[in-house]
Every structure is written in structure tokens, then in C-alpha cells.
Protein backbone atom coordinates (compact mmCIF):
# COMPACT_ATOMS: atom_id res chain seq x y z
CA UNK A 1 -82.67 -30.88 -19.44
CA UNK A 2 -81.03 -28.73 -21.46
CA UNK A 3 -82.31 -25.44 -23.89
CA UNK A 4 -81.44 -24.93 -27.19
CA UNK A 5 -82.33 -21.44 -27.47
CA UNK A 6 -80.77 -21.14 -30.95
CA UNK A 7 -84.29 -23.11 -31.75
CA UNK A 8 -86.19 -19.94 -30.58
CA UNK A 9 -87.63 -17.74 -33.66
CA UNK A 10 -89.57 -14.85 -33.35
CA UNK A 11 -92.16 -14.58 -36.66
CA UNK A 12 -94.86 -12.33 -37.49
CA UNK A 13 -98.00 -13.39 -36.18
CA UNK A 14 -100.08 -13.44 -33.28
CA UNK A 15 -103.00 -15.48 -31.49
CA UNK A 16 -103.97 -17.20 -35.38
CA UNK A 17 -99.97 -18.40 -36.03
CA UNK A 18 -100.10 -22.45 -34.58
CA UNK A 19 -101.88 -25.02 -37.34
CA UNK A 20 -105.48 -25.14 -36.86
CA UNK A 21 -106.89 -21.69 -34.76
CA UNK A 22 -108.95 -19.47 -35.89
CA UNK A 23 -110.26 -15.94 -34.61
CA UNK A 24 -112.05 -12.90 -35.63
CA UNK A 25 -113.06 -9.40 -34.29
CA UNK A 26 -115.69 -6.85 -34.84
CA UNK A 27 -117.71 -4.36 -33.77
CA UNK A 28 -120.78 -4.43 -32.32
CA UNK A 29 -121.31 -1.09 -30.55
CA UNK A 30 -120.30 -1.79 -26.86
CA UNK A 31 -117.32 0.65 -28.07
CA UNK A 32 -117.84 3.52 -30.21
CA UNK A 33 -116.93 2.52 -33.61
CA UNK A 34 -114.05 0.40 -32.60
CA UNK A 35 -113.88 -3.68 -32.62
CA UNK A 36 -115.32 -4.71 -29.20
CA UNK A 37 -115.98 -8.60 -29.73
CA UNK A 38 -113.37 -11.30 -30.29
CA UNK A 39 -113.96 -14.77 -31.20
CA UNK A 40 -111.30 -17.69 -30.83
CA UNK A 41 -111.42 -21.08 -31.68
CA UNK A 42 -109.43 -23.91 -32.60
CA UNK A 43 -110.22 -27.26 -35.48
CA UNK A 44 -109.90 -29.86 -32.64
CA UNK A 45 -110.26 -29.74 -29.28
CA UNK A 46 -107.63 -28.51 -26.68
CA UNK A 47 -106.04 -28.98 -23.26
CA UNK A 48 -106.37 -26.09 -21.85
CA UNK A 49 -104.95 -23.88 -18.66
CA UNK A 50 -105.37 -20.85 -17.07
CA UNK A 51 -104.81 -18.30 -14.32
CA UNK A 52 -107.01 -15.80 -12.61
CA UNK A 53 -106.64 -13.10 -11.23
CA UNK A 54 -105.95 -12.63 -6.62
CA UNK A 55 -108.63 -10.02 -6.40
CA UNK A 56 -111.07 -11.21 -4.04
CA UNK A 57 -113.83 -9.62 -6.43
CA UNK A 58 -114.35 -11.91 -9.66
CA UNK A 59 -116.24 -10.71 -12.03
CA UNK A 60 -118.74 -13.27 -13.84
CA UNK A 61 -116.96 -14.39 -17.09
CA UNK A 62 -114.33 -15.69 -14.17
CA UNK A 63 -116.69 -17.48 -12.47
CA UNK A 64 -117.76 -18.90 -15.28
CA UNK A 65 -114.47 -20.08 -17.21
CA UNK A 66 -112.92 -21.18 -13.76
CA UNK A 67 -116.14 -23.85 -13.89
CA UNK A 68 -116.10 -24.60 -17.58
CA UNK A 69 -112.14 -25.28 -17.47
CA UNK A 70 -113.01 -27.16 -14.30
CA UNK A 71 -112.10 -30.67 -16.39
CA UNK A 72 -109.07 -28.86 -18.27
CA UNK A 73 -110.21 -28.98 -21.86
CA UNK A 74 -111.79 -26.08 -24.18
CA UNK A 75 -112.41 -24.98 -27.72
CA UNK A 76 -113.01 -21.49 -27.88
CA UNK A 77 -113.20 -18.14 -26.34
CA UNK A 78 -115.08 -15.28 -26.83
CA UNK A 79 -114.17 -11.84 -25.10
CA UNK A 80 -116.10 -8.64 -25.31
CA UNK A 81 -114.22 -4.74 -24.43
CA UNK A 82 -115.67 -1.89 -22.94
CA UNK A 83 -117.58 -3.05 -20.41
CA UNK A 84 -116.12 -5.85 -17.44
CA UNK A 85 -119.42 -7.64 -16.88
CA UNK A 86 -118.22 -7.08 -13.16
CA UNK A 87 -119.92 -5.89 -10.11
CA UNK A 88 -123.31 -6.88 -12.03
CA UNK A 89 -124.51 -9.89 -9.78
CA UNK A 90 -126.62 -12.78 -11.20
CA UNK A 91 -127.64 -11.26 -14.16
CA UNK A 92 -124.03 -11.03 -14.96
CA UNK A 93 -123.80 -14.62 -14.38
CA UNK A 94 -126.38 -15.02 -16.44
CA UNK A 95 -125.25 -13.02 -19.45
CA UNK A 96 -121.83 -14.65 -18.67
CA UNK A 97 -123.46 -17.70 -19.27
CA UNK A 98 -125.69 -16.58 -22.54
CA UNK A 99 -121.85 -15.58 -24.05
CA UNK A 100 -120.87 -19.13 -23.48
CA UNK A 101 -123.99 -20.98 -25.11
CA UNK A 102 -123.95 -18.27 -28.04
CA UNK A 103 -119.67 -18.80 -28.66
CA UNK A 104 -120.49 -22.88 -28.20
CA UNK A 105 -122.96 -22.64 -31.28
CA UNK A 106 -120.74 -20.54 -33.40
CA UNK A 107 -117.88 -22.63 -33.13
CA UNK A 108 -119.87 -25.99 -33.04
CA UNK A 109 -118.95 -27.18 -29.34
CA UNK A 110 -120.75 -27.43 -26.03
CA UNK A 111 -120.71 -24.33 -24.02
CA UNK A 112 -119.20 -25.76 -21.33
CA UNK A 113 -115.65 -25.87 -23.16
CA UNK A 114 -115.65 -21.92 -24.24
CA UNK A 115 -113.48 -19.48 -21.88
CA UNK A 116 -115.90 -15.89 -21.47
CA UNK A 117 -113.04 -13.02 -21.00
CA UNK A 118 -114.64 -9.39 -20.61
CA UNK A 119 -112.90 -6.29 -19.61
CA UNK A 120 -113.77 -2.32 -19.17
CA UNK A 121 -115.96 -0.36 -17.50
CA UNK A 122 -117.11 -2.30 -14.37
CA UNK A 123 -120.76 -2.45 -12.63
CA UNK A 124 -122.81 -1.97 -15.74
CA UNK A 125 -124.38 -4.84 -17.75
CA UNK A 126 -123.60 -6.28 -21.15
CA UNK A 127 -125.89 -4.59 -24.09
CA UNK A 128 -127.18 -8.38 -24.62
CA UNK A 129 -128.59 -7.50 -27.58
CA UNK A 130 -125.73 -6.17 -29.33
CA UNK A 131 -123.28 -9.00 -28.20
CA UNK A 132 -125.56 -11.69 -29.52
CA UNK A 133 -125.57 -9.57 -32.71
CA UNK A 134 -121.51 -9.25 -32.52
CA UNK A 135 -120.85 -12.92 -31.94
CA UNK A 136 -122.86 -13.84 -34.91
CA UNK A 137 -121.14 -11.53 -36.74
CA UNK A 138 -117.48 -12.84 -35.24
CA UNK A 139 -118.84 -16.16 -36.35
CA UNK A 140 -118.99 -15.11 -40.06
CA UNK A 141 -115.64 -13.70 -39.34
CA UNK A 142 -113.61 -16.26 -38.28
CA UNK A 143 -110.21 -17.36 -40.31
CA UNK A 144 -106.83 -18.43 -39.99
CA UNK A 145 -105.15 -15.26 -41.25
CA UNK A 146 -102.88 -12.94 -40.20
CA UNK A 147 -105.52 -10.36 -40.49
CA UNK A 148 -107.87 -12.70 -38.46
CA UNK A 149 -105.74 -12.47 -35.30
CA UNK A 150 -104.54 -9.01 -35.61
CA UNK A 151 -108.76 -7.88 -35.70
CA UNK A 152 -109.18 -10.54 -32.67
CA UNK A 153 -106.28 -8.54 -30.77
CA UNK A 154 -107.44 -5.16 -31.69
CA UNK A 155 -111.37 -5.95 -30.60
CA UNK A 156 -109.90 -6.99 -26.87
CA UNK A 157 -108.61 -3.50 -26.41
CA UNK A 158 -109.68 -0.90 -23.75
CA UNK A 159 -107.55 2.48 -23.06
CA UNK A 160 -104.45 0.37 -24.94
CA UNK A 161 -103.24 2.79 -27.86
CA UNK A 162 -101.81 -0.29 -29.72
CA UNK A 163 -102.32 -4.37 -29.78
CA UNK A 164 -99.94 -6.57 -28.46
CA UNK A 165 -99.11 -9.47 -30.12
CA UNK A 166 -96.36 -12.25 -30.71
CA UNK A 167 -95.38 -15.65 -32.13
CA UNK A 168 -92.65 -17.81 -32.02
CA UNK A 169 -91.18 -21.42 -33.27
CA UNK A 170 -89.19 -23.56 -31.95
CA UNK A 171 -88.27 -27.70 -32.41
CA UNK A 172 -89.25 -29.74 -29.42
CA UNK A 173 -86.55 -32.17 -27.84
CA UNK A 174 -87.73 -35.05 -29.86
CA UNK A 175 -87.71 -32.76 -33.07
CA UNK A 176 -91.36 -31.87 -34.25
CA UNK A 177 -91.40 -28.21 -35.09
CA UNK A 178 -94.38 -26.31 -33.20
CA UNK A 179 -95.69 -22.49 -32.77
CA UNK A 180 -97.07 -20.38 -29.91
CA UNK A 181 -98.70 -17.49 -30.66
CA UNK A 182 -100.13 -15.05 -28.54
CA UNK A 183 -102.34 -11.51 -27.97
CA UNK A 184 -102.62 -9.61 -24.36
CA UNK A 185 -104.38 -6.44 -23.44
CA UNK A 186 -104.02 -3.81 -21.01
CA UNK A 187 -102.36 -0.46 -20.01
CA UNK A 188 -103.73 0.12 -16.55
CA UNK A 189 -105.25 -1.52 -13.32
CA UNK A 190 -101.61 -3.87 -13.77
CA UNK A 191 -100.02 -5.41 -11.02
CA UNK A 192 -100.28 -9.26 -11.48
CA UNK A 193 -99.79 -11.93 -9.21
CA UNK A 194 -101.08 -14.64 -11.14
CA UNK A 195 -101.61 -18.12 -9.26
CA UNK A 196 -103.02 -21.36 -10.08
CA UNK A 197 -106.89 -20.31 -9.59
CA UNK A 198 -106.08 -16.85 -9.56
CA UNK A 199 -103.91 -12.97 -12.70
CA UNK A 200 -104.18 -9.87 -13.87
CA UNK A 201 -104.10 -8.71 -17.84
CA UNK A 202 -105.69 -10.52 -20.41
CA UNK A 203 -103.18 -12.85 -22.47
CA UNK A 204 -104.50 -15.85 -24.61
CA UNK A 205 -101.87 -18.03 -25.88
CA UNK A 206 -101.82 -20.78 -28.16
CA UNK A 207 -100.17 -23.69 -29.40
CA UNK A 208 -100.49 -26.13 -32.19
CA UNK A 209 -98.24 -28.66 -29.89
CA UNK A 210 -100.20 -31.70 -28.19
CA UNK A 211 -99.22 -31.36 -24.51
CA UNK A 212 -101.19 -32.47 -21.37
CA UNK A 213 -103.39 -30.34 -19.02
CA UNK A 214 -101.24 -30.98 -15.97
CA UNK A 215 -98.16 -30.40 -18.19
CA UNK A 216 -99.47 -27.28 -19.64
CA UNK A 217 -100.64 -26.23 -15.82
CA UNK A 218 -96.66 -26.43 -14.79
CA UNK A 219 -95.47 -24.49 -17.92
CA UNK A 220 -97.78 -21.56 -17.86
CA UNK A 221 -97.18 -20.77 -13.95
CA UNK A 222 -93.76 -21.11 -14.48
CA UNK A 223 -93.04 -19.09 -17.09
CA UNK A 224 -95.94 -16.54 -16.23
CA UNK A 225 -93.75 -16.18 -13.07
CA UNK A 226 -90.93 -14.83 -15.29
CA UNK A 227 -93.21 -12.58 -16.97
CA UNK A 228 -96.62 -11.14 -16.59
CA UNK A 229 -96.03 -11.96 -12.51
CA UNK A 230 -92.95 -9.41 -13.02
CA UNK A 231 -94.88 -6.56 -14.56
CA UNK A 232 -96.61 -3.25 -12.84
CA UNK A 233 -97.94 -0.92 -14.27
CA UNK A 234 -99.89 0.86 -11.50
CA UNK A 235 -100.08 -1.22 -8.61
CA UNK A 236 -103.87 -2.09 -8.72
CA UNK A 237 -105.46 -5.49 -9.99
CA UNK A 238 -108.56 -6.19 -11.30
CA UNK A 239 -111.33 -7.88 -11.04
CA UNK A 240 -111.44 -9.38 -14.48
CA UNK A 241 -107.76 -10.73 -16.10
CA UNK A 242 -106.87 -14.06 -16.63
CA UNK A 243 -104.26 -15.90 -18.70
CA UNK A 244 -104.97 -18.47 -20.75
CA UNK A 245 -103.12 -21.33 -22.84
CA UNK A 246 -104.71 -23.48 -25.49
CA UNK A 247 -102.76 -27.02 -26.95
CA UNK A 248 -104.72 -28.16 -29.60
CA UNK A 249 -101.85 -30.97 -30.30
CA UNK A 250 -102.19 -30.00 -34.69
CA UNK A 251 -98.22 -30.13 -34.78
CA UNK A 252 -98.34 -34.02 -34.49
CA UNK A 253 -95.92 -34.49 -31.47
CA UNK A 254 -96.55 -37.45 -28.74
CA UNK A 255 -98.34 -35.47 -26.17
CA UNK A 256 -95.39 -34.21 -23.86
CA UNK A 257 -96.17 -34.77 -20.37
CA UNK A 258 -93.24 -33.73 -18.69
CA UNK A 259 -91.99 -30.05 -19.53
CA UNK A 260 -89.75 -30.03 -22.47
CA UNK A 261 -87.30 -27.35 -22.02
CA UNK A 262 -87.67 -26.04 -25.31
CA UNK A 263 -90.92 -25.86 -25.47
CA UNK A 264 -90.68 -23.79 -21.67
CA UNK A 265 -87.88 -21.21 -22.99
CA UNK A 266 -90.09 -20.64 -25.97
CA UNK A 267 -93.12 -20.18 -24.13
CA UNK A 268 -91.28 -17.90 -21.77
CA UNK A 269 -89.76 -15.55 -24.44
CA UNK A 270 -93.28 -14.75 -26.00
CA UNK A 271 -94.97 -14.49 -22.21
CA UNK A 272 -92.08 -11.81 -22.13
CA UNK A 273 -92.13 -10.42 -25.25
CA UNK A 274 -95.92 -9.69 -24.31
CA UNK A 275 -95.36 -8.19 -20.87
CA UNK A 276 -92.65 -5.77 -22.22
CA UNK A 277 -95.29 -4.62 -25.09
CA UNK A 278 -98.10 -4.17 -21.72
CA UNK A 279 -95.48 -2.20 -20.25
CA UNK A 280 -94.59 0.35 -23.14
CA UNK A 281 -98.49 0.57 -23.07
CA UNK A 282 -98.67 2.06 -19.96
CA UNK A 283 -101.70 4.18 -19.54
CA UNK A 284 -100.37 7.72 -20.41
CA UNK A 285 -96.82 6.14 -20.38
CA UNK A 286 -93.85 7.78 -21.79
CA UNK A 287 -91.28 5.50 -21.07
CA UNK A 288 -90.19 1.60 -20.23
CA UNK A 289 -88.66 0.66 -17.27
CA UNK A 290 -86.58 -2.68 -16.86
CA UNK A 291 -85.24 -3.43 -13.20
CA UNK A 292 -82.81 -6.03 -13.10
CA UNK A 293 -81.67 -7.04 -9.33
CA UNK A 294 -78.28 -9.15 -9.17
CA UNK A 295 -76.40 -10.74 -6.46
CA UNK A 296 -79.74 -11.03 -4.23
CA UNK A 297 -79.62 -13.43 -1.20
CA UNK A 298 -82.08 -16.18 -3.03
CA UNK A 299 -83.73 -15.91 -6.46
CA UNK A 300 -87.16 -15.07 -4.71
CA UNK A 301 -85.81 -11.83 -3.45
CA UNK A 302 -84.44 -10.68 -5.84
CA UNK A 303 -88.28 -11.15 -7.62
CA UNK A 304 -89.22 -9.16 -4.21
CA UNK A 305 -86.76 -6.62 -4.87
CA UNK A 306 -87.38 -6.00 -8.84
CA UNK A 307 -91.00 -5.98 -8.51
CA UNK A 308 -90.52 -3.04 -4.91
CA UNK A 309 -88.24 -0.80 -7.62
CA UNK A 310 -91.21 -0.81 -10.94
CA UNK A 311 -94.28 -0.36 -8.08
CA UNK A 312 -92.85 2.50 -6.58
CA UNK A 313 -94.81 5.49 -7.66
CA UNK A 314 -91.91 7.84 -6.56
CA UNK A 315 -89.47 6.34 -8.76
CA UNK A 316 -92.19 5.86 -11.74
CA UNK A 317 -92.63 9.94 -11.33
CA UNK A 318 -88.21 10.57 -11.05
CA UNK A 319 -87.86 8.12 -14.38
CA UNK A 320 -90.91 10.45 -16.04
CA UNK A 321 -89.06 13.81 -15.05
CA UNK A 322 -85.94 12.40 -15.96
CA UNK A 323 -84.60 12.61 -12.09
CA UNK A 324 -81.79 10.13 -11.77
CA UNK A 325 -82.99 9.68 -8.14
CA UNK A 326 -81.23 6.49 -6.95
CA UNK A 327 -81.96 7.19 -3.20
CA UNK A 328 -86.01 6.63 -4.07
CA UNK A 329 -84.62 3.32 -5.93
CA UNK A 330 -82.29 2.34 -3.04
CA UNK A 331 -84.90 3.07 -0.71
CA UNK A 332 -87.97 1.17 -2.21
CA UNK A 333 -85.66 -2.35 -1.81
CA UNK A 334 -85.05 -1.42 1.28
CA UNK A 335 -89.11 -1.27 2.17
CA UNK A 336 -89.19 -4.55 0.15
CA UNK A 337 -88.92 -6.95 2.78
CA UNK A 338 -85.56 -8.07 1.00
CA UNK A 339 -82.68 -8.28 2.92
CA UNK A 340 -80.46 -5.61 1.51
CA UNK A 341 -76.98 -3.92 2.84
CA UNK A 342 -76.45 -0.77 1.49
CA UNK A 343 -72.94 -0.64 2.42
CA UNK A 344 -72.94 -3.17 -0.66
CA UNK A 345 -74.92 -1.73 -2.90
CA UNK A 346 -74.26 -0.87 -6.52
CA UNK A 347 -76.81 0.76 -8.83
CA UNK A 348 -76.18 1.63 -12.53
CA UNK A 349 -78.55 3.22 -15.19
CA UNK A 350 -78.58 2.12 -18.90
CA UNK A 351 -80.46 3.47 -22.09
CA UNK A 352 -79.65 3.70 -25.54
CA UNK A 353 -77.38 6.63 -24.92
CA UNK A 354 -75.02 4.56 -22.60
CA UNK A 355 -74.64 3.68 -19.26
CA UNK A 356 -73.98 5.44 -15.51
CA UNK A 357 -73.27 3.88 -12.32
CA UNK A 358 -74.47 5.83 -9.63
CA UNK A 359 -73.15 3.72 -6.47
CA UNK A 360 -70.62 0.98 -6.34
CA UNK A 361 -70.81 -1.51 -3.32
CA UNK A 362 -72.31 1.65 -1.55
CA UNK A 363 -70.22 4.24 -2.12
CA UNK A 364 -71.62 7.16 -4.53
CA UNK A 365 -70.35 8.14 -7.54
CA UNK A 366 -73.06 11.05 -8.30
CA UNK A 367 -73.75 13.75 -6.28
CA UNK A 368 -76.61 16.35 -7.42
CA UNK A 369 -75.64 18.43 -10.57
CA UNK A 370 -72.25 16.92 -11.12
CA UNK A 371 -70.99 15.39 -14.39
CA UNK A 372 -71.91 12.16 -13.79
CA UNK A 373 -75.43 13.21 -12.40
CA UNK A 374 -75.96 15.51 -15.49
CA UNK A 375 -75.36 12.70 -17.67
CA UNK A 376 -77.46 10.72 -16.37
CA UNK A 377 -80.38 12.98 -16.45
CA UNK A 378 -79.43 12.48 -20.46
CA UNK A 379 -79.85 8.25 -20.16
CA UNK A 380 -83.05 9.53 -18.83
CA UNK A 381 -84.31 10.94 -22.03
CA UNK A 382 -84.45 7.28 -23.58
CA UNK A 383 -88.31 5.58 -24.47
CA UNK A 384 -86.51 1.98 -22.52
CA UNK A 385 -84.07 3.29 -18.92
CA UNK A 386 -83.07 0.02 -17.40
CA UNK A 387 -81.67 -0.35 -13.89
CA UNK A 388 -79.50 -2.64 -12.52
CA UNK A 389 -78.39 -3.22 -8.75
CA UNK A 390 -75.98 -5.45 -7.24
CA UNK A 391 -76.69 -6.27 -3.93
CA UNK A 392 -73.70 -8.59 -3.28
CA UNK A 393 -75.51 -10.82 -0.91
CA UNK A 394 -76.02 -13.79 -3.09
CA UNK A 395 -76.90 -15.36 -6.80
CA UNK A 396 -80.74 -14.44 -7.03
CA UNK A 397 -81.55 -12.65 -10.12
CA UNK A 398 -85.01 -11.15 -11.03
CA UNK A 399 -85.51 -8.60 -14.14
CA UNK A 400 -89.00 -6.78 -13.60
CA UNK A 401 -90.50 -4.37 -16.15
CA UNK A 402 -93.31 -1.24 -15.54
CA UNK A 403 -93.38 2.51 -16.72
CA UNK A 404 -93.50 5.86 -15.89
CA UNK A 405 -96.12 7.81 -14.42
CA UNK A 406 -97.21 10.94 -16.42
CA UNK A 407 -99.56 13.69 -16.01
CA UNK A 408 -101.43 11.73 -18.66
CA UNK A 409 -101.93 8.86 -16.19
CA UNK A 410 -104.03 11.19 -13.67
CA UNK A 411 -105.97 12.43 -16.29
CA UNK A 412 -107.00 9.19 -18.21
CA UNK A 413 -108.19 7.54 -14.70
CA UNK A 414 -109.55 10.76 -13.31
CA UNK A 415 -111.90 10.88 -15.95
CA UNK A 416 -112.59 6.48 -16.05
CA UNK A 417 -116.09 5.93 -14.45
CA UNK A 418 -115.39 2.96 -11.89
């Protein structure tokens, strides 16, 4: 099965791009001032998919779409932000429930098919009254446009300073032209490990191409594995994320049920183009960090590797002071569990102001305050420093993307209630 990849388009749009969805946000005073309630919904009914995340604490609108998506099929979602409905016991069930019913009437479907996404503050309850008011409102809201999925990805926003959205196109392997669009949230509490019943981050995806739940169940783990599974931002997980995919089949293609490869690479570059935009969302984040581990004894650790490098805190802080410190790098594969030799070792930095190796097959070519060092304090001063590191021990390969941490950082989540 091969990939055209020259079939691959990036366009402007977002969760509202495929044939025949529709979404809306508003406000409706969880937030102050600022959209707080999306709505999403879709002409015909879809196969649906989705992944939850490992923390042992669920909140209730998990609980609730893991049963409703039990059967693989939905129509809608609604999603509140600023509060994360979790820690609140039944009654959170309950209001978890009461979102359901309310999205099923607005979009004209049973309850049972809408997924119930909340995120924020956790362990107080839902204003009830206002998110009745805000769905209604959502429901008067809802469209096609551009505009209608740019409000839906604003109103799932918590301490993110900007939405995240993409679309792309691409022609399936029997030739019908389909879209994927997509929204995520989140800029802290990051460090996915999504798994079939279990994810971090909030990311709805759709699609107007007809493909079965089992199908659809194989693509998103596989390319969420190559994305959102890749990112950290600060090493916790919450309660609340999921990822979601919904095929509503408008494009006109037979239903694929085996994965088409185009439809996979295209699915993969906007899970991607998503987790990089989480990333350079960091909360209090000042710059993008891409790891990119070559030459690894098996492709899985090299994914063990990648992911040690962005989830060390030490090198987060040496990338934010612009410390070229490639022992903490070195070191943090090393405490991996990877198997690593760093007798063959090389290491190089890259930014936009050019590139610096710092060790080649474990020899080093920096030493504190020499030229080489100095200029790579200057890659340093990029928004995007990427890493690479050879380990000469096989053909895995994993790229993995996070942040810095800033002073910022402390002061946004010393100041978060729960």
C-alpha cells in the first residue's frame, strides 16, 4: 500500500471543512465573557471513534461518551470550558447526562449518540442553568462556515492563548476526493498516552469520508501514536481529554474498511499539525521543541527515547535559558529505559539560525564557552530548537514535540485552583 503524499493539501479551515458538519460556540457565562459552549454536529449520522484518556480518575462526560459510543456511531458533541465536570460524583453524572439529552434535542438525535467533552477547573459542578441556556443558544448558532468552526474552537479553550485548528484534502486510492478537519485544545496538564479506551487533550476530528467504525478505530490509534501520543507539555494527564473522530461518509466513497493509505498519511499530517500548534501553546511557553531520535535499536525506542528528551523538566528549563546543555539531553535517554551507548552518540541542535552538532558518535565537539558552544547558545534564541540524536544502534526513528518551561509556567499553575 503505497502513499501518495503529493495528494496531501493543507486548506484553511477547521472542525466545519468536510461536506455536511456543522458547529457553533458561545458564551454562556461559565467563563467570563469569553465563548465557553461548543456545539458539533453533522447532516447524517456517523461512525464514530475515540480515545480516552489513562488517568485512573474519569471525569463524568467520559463516563458518559465511553457508554454512548459503546455501539460506535454518533451525531454530535457538545463541550463546555471552564469547569471539568470532574471530581463531582453522581450529580456530575447526572449533569453529564442532562448535556447529552439537551445536545440530542438541538441537533434532532437521541442522546445516546452525542459525545459530552468538558474541561477546566475540576471538583466544582456545572452552572446547569447557564449551560442549558448556552446550548440553546449554540443551537441557534449552528452553521457550516468558516466562522462556525473557528467560534466552536475558540469556546473549547481554557488557559490556551490561541485556537488550534486544521484541515486537509486528499484523493482516496479509488479516487473520491475527501476532507478532515480538525480543532484541539490545551496548553497544560499534557502528557498523552492515548489507548483504545483511554488520552489526554481534547481533539475532535472530522471527516466527510464514509469509513467503518473498526476501520476508523485502527486509523485514529495509529496515527494518534505519531502525534498527540508524542507530545508533553508538562508531564501530567488529566482527568478529562479524549480524542475523537467523526465519518459521516458525505464524500460518497464505498465505505473503506481496510485503511487506505492515503486517507492514514492525511489523517496523520493534521493529528500532527495539531499537536505541534498544542505544543507552541504551552502554558507560559516561549519556545517549541522537536526531538527527533535516529538510529534507535527498534522504532519503539526510539518513541521511548523522544518522548524521555521533551518530559524532562531539566532540559525544558536549559532550552528556556537558552543553555545548550546536551549532557541533561544525553542523560534523560539514558534514564529512558532505551538501550543507548554513549560511546555512539551524536547530538546536533537546529533552529532557524542554523545548525550545531554538539557530539559525534560520542566524542564532543563543544566544550563550555567555546565557539561552537557560544553559537549554539544563538540556535537557542529561535521560537522552534529541534534536536536530533543518532544513537547508531539501529533504524528506529521517533520525532517527539513539547516546550519550554518558563517562569510563566509556575505562575499560571500556582495560581490554578485544583
Amino acid at each position: 500500500m503505497v502513499c501518495d503524499m503529493a495528494n496531501i493539501s493543507f486548506i484553511d479551515g477547521g472542525i466545519t471543512a468536510p461536506k455536511g458538519f456543522l458547529a457553533s460556540g458561545v458564551h454562556c457565562g461559565i467563563k467570563n465573557r469569553k465563548k465557553d459552549i461548543a456545539l458539533l454536529g453533522s447532516e447524517s449520522e456517523c461512525n464514530a471513534s475515540a480515545l480516552y484518556t489513562t488517568n485512573k480518575v474519569k471525569a463524568a462526560p467520559l463516563i458518559v461518551t465511553q457508554r454512548n459510543l459503546s455501539k460506535g456511531k454518533a451525531c454530535g458533541a457538545v463541550i463546555n470550558s471552564g469547569l471539568a465536570n470532574a471530581l463531582t460524583g453522581q450529580k456530575g453524572l447526572k449533569d453529564a447526562e442532562e448535556m447529552a439529552d439537551l445536545a440530542g434535542f438541538a441537533l434532532n438525535c437521541s442522546p445516546e449518540k452525542i459525545i459530552v467533552s468538558s474541561t477546566g477547573m475540576i471538583g466544582k459542578y456545572l452552572p446547569m442553568d447557564k449551560i442549558r441556556a448556552g446550548i440553546q443558544a449554540a443551537r441557534g448558532n449552528l452553521g457550516s462556515s468558516r466562522r462556525n468552526g473557528h467560534d466552536a474552537a475558540l469556546a473549547i479553550m481554557t488557559t490556551d492563548t490561541v485556537p488550534k485548528e486544521a484541515a486537509v484534502v486528499t484523493t482516496l486510492e479509488d479516487g473520491t476526493r475527501i476532507t478532515i478537519g480538525g480543532m484541539a485544545k490545551g496548553s497544560g496538564m499534557i502528557s498523552p498516552e492515548l489507548k483504545k479506551w483511554h488520552a489526554t487533550a481534547l481533539t475532535f476530528i472530522s471527516t466527510d469520508a464514509a469509513i467503518s467504525t473498526g476501520t476508523l478505530n485502527k486509523l485514529l490509534e495509529s496515527s494518534v501514536d505519531l502525534s498527540l501520543n508524542m507530545l508533553n507539555i508538562d508531564g501530567d494527564r488529566s482527568t478529562n481529554d479524549m480524542a475523537v473522530i467523526l465519518a459521516n461518509g458525505k464524500a460518497g466513497n464505498k465505505e473503506m474498511t481496510k485503511v487506505d493509505a492515503n486517507f492514514n498519511a492525511a489523517l496523520t499530517a493534521i493529528l500532527q499539525s495539531l499537536t505541534q500548534q498544542l505544543a507552541r501553546d504551552g502554558e507560559g511557553a516561549k519556545k517549541r521543541i522537536e526531538v527527533k531520535i535516529k538510529g534507535a535499536k527498534n522504532t519503539e525506542q526510539a518513541r521511548v527515547a523522544a518522548r524521555a528528551v521533551v518530559m524532562s523538566n531539566l532540559v525544558k528549563c536549559a532550552i528556556f535559558g537558552e543553555d545548550p546543555n546536551f549532557g541533561r539531553i544525553v542523560t534523560a535517554i539514558g534514564a529512558s529505559g532505551a538501550d543507548i551507548d554513549a560511546e555512539k552518540v551524536s547530538l546536533r541542535l537546529l533552529s532557524e539560525y542554523g545548525s550545531v552538532d554538539l557530539m559525534s558518535e560520542g566524542n564532543l565537539l563543544a566544550l563550555v564557552d567555546d565557539k561552537t558552544y557560544k553559537h549554539a547558545r544563538q540556535l537557542l534564541q529561535s521560537p522552534l530548537v529541534k534536536i536530533e540524536v543518532d544513537m547508531k544502534m539501529g533504524t528506529g526513528m521517533a520525532i517527539a514535540w513539547g516546550c519550554d518551561m518558563t517562569y510563566d509556567y509556575v505562575k499560571i499553575n500556582s495560581e490554578y485552583t485544583t
